[in-house]
PDB file of N, CA and C in Angstrom:
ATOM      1  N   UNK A   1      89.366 126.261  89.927  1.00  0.00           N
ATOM      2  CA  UNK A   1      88.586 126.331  91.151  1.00  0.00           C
ATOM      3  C   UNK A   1      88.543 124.952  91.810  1.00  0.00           C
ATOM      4  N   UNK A   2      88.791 125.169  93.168  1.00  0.00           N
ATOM      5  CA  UNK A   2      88.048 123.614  94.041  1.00  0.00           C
ATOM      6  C   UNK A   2      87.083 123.749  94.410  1.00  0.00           C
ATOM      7  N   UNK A   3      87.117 122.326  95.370  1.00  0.00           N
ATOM      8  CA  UNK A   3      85.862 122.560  96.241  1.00  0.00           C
ATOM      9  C   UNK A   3      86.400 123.086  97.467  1.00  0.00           C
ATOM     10  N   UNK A   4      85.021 123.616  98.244  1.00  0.00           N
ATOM     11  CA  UNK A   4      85.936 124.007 100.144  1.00  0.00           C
ATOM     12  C   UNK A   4      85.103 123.630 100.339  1.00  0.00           C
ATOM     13  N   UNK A   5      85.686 122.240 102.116  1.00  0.00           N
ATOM     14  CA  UNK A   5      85.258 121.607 102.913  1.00  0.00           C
ATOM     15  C   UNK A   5      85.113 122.295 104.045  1.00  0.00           C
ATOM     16  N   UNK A   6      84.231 121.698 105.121  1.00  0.00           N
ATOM     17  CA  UNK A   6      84.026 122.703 106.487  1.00  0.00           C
ATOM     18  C   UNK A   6      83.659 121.169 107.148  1.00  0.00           C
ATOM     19  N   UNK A   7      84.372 120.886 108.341  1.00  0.00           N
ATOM     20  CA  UNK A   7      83.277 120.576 109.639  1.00  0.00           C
ATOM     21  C   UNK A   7      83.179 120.507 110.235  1.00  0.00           C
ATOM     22  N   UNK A   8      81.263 119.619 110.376  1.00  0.00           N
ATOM     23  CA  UNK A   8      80.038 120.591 110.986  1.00  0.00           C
ATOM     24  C   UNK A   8      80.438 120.109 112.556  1.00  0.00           C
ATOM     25  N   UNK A   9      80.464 121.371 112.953  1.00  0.00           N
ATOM     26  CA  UNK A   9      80.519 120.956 114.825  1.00  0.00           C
ATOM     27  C   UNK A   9      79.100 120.999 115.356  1.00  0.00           C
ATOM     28  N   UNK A  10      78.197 122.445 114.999  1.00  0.00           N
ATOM     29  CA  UNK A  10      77.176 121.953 115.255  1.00  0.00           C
ATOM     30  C   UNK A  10      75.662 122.508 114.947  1.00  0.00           C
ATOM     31  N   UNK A  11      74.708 122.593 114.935  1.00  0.00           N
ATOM     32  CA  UNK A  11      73.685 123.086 114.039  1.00  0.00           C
ATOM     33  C   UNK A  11      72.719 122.931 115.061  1.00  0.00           C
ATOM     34  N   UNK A  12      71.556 124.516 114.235  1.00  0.00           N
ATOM     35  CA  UNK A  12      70.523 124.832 114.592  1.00  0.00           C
ATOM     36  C   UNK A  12      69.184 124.193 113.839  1.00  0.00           C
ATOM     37  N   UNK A  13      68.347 123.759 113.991  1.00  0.00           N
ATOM     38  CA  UNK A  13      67.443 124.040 113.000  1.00  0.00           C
ATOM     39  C   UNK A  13      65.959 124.894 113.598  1.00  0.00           C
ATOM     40  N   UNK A  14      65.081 125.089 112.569  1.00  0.00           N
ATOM     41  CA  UNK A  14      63.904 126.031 112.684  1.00  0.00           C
ATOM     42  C   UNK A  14      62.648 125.506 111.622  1.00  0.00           C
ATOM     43  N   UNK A  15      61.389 125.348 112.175  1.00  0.00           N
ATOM     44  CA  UNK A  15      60.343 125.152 110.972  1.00  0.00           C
ATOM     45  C   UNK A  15      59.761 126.414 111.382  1.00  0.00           C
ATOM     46  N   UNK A  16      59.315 127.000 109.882  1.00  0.00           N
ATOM     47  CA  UNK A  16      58.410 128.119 109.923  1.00  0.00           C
ATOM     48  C   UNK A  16      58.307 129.116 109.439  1.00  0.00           C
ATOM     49  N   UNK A  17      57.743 129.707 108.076  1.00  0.00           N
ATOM     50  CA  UNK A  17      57.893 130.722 107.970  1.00  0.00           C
ATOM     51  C   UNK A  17      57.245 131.569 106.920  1.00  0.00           C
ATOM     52  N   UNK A  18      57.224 132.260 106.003  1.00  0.00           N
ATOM     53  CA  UNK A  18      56.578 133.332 105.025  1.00  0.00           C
ATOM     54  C   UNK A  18      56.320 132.037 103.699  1.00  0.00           C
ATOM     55  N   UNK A  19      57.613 131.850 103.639  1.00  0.00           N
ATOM     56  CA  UNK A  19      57.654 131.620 102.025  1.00  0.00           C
ATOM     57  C   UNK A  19      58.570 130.333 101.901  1.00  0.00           C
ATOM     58  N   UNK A  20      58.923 129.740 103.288  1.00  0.00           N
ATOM     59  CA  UNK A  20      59.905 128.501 103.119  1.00  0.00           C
ATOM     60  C   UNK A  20      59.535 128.070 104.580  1.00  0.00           C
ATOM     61  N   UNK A  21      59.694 126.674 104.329  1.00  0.00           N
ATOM     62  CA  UNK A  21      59.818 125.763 105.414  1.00  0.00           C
ATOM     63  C   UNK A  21      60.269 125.662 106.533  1.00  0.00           C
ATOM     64  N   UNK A  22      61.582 125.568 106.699  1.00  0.00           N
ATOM     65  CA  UNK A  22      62.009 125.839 107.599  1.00  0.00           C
ATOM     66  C   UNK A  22      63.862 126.056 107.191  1.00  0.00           C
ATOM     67  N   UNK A  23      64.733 125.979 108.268  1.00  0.00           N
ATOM     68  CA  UNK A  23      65.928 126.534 107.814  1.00  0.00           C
ATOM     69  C   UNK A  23      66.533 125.757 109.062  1.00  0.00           C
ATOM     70  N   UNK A  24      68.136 125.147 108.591  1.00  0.00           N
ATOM     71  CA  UNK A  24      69.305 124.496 109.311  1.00  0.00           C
ATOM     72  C   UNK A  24      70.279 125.505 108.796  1.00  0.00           C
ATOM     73  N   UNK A  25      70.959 125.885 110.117  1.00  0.00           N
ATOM     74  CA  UNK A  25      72.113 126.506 110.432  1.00  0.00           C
ATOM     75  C   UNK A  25      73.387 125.678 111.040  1.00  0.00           C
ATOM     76  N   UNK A  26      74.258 125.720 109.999  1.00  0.00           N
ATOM     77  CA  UNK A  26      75.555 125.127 110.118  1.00  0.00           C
ATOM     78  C   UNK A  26      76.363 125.828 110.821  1.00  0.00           C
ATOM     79  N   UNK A  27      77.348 125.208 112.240  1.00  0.00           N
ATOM     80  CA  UNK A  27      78.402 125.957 112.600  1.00  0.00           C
ATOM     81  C   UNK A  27      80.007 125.336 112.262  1.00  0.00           C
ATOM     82  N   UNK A  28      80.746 125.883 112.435  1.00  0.00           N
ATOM     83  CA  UNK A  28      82.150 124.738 112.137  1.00  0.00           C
ATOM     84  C   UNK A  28      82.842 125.681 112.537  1.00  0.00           C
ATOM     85  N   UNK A  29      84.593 125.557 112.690  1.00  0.00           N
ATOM     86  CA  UNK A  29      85.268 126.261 112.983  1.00  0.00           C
ATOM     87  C   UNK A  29      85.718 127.586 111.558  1.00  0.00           C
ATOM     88  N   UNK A  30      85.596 128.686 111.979  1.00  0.00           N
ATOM     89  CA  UNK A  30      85.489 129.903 110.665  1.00  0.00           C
ATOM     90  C   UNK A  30      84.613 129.880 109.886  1.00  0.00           C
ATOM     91  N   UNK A  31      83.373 129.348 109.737  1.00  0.00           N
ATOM     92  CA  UNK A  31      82.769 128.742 108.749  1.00  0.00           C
ATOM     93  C   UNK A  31      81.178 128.960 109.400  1.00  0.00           C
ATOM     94  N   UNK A  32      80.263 129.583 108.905  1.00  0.00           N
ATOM     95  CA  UNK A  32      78.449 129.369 109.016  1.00  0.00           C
ATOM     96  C   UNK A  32      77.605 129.064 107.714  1.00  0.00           C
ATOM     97  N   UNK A  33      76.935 128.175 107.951  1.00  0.00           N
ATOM     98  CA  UNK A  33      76.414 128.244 106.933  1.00  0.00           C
ATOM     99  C   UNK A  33      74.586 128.128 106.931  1.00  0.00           C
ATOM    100  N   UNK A  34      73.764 128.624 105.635  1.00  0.00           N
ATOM    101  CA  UNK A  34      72.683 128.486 106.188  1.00  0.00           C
ATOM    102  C   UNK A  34      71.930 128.272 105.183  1.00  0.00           C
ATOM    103  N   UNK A  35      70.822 126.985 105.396  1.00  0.00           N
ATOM    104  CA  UNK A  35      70.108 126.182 104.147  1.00  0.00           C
ATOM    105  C   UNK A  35      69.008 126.456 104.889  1.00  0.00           C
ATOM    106  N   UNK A  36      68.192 127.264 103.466  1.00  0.00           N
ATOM    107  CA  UNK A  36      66.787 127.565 103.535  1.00  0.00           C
ATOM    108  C   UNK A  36      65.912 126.328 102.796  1.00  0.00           C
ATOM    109  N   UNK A  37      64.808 126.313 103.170  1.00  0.00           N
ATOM    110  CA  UNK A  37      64.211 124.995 102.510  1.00  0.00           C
ATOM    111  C   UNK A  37      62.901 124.953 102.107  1.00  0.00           C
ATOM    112  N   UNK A  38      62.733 125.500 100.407  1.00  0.00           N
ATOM    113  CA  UNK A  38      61.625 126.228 100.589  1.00  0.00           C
ATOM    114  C   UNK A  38      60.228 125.558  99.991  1.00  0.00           C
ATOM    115  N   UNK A  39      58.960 126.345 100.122  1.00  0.00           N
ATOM    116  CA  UNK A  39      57.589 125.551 100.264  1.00  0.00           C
ATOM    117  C   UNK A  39      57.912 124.572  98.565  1.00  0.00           C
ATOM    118  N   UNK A  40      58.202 126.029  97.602  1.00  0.00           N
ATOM    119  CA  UNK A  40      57.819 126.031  96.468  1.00  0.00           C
ATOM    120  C   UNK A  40      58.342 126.823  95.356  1.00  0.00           C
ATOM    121  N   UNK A  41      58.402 127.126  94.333  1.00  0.00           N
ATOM    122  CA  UNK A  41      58.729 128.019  93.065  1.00  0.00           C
ATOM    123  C   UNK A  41      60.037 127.434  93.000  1.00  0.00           C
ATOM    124  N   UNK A  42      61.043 128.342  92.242  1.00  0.00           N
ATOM    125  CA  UNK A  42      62.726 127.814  91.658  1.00  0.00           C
ATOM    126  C   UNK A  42      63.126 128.381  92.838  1.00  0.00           C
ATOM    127  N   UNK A  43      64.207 127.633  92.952  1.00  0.00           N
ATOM    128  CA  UNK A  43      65.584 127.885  94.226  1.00  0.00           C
ATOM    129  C   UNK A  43      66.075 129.632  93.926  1.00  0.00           C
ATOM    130  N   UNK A  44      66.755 129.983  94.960  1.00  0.00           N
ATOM    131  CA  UNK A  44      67.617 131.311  94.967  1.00  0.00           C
ATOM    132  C   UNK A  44      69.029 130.387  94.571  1.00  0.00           C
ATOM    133  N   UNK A  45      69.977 131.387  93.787  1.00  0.00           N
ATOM    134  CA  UNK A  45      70.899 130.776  93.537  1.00  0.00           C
ATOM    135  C   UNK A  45      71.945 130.979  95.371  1.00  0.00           C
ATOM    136  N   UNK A  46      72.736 129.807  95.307  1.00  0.00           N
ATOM    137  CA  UNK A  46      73.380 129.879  96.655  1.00  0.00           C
ATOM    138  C   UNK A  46      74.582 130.822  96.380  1.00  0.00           C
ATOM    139  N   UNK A  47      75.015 131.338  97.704  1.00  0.00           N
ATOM    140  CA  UNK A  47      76.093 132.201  97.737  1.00  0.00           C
ATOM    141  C   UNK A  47      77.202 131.953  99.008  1.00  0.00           C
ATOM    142  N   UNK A  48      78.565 132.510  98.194  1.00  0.00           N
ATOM    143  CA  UNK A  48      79.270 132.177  99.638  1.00  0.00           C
ATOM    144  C   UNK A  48      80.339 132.961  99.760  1.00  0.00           C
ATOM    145  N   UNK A  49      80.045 134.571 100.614  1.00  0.00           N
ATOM    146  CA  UNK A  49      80.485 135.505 100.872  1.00  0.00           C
ATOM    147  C   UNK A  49      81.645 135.103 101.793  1.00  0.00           C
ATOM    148  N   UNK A  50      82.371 135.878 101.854  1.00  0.00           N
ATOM    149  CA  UNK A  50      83.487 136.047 103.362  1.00  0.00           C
ATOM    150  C   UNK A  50      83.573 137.089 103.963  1.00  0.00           C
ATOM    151  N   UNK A  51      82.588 138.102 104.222  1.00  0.00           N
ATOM    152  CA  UNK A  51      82.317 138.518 104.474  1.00  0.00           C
ATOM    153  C   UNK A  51      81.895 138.058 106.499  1.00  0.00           C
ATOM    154  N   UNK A  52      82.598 138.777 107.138  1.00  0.00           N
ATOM    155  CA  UNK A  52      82.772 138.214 108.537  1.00  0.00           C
ATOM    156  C   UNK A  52      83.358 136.831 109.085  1.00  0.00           C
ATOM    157  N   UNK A  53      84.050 136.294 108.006  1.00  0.00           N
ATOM    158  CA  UNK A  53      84.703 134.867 107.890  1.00  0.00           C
ATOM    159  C   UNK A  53      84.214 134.430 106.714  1.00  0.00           C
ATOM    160  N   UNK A  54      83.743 132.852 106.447  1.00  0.00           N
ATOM    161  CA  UNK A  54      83.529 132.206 105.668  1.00  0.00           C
ATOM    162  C   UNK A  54      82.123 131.834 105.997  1.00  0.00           C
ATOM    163  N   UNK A  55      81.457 132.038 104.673  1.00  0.00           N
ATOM    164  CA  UNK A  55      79.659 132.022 105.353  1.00  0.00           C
ATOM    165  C   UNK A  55      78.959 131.270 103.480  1.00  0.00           C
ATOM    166  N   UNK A  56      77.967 130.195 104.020  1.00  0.00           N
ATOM    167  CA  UNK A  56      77.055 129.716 102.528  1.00  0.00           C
ATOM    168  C   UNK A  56      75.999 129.937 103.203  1.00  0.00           C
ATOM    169  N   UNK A  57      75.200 130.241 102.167  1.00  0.00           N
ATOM    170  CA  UNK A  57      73.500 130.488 101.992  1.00  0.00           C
ATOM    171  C   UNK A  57      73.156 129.730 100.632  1.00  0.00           C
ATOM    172  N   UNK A  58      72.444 128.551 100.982  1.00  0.00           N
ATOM    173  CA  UNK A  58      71.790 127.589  99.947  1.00  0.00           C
ATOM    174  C   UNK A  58      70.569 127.336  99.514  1.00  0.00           C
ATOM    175  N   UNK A  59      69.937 126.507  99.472  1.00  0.00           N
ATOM    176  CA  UNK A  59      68.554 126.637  99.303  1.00  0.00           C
ATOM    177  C   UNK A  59      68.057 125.448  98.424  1.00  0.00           C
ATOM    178  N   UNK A  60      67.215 124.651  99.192  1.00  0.00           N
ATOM    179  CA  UNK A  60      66.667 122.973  98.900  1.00  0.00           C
ATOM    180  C   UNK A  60      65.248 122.916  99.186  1.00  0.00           C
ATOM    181  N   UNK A  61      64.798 121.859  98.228  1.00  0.00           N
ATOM    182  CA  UNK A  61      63.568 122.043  98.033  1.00  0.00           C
ATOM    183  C   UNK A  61      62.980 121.023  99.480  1.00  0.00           C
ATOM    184  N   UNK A  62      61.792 121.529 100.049  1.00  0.00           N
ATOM    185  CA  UNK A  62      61.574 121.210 101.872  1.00  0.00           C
ATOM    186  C   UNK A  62      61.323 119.865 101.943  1.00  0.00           C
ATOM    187  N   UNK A  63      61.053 118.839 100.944  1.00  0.00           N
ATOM    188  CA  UNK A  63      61.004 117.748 101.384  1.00  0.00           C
ATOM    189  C   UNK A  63      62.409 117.005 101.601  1.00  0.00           C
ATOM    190  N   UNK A  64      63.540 117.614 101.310  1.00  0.00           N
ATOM    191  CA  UNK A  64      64.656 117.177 101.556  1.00  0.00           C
ATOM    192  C   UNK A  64      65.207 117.624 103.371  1.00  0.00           C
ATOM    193  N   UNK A  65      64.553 118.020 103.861  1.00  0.00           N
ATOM    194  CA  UNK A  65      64.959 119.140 105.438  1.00  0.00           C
ATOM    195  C   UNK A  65      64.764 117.786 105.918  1.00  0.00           C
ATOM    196  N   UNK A  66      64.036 117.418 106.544  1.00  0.00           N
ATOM    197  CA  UNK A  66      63.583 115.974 107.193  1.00  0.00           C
ATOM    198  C   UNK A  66      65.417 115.061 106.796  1.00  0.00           C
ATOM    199  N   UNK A  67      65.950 115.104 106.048  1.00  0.00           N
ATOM    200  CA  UNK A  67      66.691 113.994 105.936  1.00  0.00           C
ATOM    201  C   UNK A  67      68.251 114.593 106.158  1.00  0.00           C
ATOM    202  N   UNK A  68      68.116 115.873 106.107  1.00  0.00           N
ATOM    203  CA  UNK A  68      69.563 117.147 106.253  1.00  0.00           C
ATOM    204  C   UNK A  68      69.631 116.661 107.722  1.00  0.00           C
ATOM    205  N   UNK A  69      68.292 117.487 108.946  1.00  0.00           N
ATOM    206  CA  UNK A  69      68.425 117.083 109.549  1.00  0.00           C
ATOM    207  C   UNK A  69      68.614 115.809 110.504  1.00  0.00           C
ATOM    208  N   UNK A  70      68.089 114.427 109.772  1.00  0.00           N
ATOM    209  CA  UNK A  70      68.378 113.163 110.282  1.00  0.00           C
ATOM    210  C   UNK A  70      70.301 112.893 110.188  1.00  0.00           C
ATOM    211  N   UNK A  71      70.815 113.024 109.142  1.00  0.00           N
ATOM    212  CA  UNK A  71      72.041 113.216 109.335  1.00  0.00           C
ATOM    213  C   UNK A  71      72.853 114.318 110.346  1.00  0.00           C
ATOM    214  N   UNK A  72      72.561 115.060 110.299  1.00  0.00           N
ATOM    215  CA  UNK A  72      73.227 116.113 111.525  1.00  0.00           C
ATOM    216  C   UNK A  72      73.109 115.302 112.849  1.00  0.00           C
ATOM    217  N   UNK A  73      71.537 114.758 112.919  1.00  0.00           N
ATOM    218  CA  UNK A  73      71.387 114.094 114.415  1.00  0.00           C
ATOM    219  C   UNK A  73      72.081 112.850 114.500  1.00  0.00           C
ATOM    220  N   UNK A  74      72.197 112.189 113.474  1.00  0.00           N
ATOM    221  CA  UNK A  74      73.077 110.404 113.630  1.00  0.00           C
ATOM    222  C   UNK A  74      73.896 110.423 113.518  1.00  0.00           C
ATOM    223  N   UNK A  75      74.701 111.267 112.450  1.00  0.00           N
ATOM    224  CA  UNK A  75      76.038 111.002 111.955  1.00  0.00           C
ATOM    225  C   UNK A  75      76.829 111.709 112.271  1.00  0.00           C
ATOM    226  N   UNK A  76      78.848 111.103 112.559  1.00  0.00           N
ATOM    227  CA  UNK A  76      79.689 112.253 113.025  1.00  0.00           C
ATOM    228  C   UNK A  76      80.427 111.496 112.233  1.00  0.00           C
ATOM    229  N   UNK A  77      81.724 111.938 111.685  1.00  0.00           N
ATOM    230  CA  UNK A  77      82.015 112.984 111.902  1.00  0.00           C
ATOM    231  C   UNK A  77      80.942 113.663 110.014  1.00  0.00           C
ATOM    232  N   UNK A  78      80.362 114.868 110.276  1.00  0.00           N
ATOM    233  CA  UNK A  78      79.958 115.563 108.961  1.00  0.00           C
ATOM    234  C   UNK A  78      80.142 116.680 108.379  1.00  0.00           C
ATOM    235  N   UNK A  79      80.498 116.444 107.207  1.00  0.00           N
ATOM    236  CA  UNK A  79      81.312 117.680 106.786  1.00  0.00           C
ATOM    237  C   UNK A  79      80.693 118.082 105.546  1.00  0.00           C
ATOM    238  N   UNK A  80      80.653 119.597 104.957  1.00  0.00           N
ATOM    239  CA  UNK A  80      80.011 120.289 104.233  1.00  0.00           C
ATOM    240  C   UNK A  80      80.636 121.429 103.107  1.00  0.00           C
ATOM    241  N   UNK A  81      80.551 120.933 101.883  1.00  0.00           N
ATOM    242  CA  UNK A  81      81.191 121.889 100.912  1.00  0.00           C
ATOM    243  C   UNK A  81      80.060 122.667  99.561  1.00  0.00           C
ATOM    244  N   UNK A  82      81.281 122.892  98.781  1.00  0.00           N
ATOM    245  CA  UNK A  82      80.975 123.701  97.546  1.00  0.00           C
ATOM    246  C   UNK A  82      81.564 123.863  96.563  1.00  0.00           C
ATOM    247  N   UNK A  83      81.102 123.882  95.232  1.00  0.00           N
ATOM    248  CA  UNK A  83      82.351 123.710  94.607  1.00  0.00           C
ATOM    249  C   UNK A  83      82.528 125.534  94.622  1.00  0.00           C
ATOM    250  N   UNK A  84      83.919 126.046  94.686  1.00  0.00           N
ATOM    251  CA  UNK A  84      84.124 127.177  94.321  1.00  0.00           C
ATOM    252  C   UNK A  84      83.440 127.900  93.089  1.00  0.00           C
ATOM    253  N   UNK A  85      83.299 127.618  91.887  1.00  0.00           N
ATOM    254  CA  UNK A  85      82.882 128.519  90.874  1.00  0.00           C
ATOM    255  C   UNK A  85      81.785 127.976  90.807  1.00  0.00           C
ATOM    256  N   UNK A  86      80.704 127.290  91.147  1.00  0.00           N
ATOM    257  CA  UNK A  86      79.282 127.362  91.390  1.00  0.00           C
ATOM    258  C   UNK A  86      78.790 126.694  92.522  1.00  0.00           C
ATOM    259  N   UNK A  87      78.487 127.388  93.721  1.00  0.00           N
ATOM    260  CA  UNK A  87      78.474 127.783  94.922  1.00  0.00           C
ATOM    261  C   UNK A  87      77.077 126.375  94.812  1.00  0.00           C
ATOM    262  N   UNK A  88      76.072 126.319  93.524  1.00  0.00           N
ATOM    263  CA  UNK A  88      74.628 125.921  94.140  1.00  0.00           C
ATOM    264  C   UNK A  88      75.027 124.416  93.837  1.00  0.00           C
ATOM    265  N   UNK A  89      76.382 123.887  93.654  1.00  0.00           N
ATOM    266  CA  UNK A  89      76.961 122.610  93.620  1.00  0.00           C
ATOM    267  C   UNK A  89      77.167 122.733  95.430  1.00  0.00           C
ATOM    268  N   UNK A  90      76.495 121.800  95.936  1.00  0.00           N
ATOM    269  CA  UNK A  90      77.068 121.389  97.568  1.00  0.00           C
ATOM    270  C   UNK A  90      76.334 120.013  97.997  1.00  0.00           C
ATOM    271  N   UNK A  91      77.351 120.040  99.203  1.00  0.00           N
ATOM    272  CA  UNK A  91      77.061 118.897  99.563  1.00  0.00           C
ATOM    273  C   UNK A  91      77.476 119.116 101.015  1.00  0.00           C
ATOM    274  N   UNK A  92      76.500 117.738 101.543  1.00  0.00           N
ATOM    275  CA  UNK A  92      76.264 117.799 103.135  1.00  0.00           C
ATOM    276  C   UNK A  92      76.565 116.155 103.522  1.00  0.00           C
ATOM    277  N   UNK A  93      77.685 115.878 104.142  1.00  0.00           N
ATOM    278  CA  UNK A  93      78.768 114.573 104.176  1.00  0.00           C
ATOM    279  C   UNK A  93      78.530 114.095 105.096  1.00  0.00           C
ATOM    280  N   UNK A  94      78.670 112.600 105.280  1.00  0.00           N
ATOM    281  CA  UNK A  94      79.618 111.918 106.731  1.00  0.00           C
ATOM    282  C   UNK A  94      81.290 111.626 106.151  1.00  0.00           C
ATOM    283  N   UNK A  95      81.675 111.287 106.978  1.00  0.00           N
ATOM    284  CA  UNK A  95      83.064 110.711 107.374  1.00  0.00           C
ATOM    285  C   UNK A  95      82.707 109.295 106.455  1.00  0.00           C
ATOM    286  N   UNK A  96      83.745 108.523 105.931  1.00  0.00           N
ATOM    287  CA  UNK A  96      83.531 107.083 106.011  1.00  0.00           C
ATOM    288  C   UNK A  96      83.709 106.359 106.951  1.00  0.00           C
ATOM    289  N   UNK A  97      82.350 105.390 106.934  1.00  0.00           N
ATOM    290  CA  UNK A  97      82.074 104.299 108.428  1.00  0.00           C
ATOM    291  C   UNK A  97      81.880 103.248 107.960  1.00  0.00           C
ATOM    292  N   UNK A  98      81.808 102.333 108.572  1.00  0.00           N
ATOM    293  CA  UNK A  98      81.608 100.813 108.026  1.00  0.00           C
ATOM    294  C   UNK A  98      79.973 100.869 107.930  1.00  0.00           C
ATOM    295  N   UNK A  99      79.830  99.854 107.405  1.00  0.00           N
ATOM    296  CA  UNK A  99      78.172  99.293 106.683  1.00  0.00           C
ATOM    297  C   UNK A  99      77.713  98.641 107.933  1.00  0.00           C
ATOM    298  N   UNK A 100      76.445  99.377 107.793  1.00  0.00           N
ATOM    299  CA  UNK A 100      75.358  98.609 109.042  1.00  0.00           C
ATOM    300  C   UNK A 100      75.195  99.215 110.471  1.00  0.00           C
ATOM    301  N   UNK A 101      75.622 100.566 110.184  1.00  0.00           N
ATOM    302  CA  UNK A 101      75.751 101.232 111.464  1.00  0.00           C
ATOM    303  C   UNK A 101      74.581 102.175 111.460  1.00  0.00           C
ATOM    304  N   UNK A 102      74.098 102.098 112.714  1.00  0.00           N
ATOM    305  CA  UNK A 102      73.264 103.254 112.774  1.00  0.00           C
ATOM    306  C   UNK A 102      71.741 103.018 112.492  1.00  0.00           C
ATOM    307  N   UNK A 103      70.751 103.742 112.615  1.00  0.00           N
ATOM    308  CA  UNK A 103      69.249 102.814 112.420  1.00  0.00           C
ATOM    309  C   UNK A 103      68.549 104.686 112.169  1.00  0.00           C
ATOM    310  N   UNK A 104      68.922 105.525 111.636  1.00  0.00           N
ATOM    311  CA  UNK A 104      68.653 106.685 111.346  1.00  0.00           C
ATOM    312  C   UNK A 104      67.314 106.549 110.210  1.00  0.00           C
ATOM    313  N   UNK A 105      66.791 107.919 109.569  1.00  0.00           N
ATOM    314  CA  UNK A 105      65.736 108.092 108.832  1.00  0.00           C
ATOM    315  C   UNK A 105      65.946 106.986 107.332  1.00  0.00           C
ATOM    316  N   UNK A 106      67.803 106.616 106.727  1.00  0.00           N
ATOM    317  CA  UNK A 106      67.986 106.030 105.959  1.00  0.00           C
ATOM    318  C   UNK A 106      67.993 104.772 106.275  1.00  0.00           C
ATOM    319  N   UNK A 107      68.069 104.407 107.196  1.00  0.00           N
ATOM    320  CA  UNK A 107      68.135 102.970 107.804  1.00  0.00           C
ATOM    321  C   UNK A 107      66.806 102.299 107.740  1.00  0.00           C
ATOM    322  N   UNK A 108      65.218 103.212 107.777  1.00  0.00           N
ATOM    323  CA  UNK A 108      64.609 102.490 107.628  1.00  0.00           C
ATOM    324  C   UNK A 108      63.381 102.239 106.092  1.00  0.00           C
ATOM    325  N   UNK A 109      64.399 102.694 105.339  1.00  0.00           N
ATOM    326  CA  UNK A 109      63.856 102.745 103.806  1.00  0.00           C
ATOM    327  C   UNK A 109      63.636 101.302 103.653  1.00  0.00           C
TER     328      UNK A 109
END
């Protein structure tokens, strides 16, 4: 198994809801993806059907949303995978850039 890369052209996000925080929606070319981000209890395991193309459903605990979305808003180019045989392995990328760029949510740790 590999990993599969996607990227992100461009994303939704949302706060609000029953039982989770809020939720970022990934778009890319063939590719949606969608990270729930929830209050509390154990994660849902993630999944990644192809079902109507290529589609992930993930799931992170909500104090991490704040920083998903600070990258979507600062950084280009960003790109987003999985490893094939366990889907709840992922990751949410930049491109490599040189050091000192940018003044985003990590910039002011």
């Amino acid at each position: 198994m590999a990993w599969k890369w996607y990227d992100i052209k461009s994303y939704k996000a949302s706060a609000g809801g029953n039982n989770y925080y809020g939720i970022v929606q990934l778009f890319g070319e063939g590719f949606y993806g969608n990270l729930k981000f929830h209050k509390e209890g154990p994660l849902p395991d993630a999944t990644a059907p192809t079902t109507y193309g290529q589609r992930f459903y993930g799931y992170m605990d909500y104090q991490q949303m704040e920083m998903v979305v600070d990258l979507l808003r600062n950084e280009s180019p960003v790109r987003f995978g999985w490893y094939d045989a366990n889907p709840n392995l992922f990751h949410l990328m930049t491109g490599q850039e040189p050091v000192g760029e940018g003044d985003g949510l990590l910039a002011e740790s």
